[in-house]
C-alpha atoms as a PDB file:
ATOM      1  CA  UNK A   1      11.971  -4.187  28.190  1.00  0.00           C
ATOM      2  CA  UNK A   2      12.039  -0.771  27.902  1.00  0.00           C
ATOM      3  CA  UNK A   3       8.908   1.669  26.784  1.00  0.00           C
ATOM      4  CA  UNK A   4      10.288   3.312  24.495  1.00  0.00           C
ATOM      5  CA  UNK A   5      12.560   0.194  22.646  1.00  0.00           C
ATOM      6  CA  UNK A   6       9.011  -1.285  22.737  1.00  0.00           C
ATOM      7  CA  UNK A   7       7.345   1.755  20.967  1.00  0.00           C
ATOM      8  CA  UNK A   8      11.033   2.168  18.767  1.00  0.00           C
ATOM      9  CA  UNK A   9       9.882  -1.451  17.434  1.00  0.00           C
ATOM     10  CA  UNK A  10       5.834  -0.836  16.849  1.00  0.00           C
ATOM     11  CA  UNK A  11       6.938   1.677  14.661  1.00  0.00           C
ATOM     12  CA  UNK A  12       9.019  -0.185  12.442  1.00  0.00           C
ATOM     13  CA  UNK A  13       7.098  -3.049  12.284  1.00  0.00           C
ATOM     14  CA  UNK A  14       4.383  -0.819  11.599  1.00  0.00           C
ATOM     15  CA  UNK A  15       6.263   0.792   8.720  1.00  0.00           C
ATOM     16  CA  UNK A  16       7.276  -2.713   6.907  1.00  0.00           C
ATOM     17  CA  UNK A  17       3.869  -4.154   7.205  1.00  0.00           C
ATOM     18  CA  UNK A  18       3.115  -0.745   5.032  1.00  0.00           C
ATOM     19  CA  UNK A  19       5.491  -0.902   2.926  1.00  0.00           C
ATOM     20  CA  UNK A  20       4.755  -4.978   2.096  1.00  0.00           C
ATOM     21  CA  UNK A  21       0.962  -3.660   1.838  1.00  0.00           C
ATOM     22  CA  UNK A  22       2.594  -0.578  -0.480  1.00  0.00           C
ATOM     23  CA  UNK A  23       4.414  -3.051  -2.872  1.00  0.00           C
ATOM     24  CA  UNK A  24       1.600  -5.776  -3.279  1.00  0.00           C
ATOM     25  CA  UNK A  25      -1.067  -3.391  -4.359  1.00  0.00           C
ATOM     26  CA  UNK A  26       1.550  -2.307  -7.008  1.00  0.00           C
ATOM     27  CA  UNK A  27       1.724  -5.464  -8.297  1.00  0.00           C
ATOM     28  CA  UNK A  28      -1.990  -6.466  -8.034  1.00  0.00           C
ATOM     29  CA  UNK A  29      -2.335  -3.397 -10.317  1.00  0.00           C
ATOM     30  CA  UNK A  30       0.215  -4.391 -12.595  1.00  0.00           C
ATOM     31  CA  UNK A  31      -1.287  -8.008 -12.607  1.00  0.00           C
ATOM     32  CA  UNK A  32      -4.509  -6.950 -13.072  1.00  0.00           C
ATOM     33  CA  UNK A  33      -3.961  -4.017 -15.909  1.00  0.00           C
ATOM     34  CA  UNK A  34      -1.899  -7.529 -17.189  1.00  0.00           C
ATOM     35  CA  UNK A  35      -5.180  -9.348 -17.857  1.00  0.00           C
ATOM     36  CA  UNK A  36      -7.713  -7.062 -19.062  1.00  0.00           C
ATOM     37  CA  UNK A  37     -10.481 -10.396 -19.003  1.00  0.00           C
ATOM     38  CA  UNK A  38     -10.086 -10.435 -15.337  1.00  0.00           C
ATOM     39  CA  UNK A  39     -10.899  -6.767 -15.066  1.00  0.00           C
ATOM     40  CA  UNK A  40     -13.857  -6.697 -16.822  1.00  0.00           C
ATOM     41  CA  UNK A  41     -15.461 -10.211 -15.643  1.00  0.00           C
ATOM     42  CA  UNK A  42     -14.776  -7.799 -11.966  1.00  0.00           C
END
């Protein structure tokens, strides 16, 4: 395989793992902001 294909493919895989990371603390917050009982017991 080509270097830089290899590198080309890091990245992106880097990028969705962010963007999956991104999207569940969103709606952790939500969730949590959601159940105020939660939050404070935390």
């Amino acid at each position: 395989m080509d270097v830089l294909q290899w590198e080309f493919k890091i990245k992106i895989t880097q990028k969705v793992i962010l963007t999956q990371i991104n999207q569940k603390k969103k709606s952790l917050s939500v969730f949590i902001v959601g159940l105020p009982p939660i939050n404070t017991i935390v």
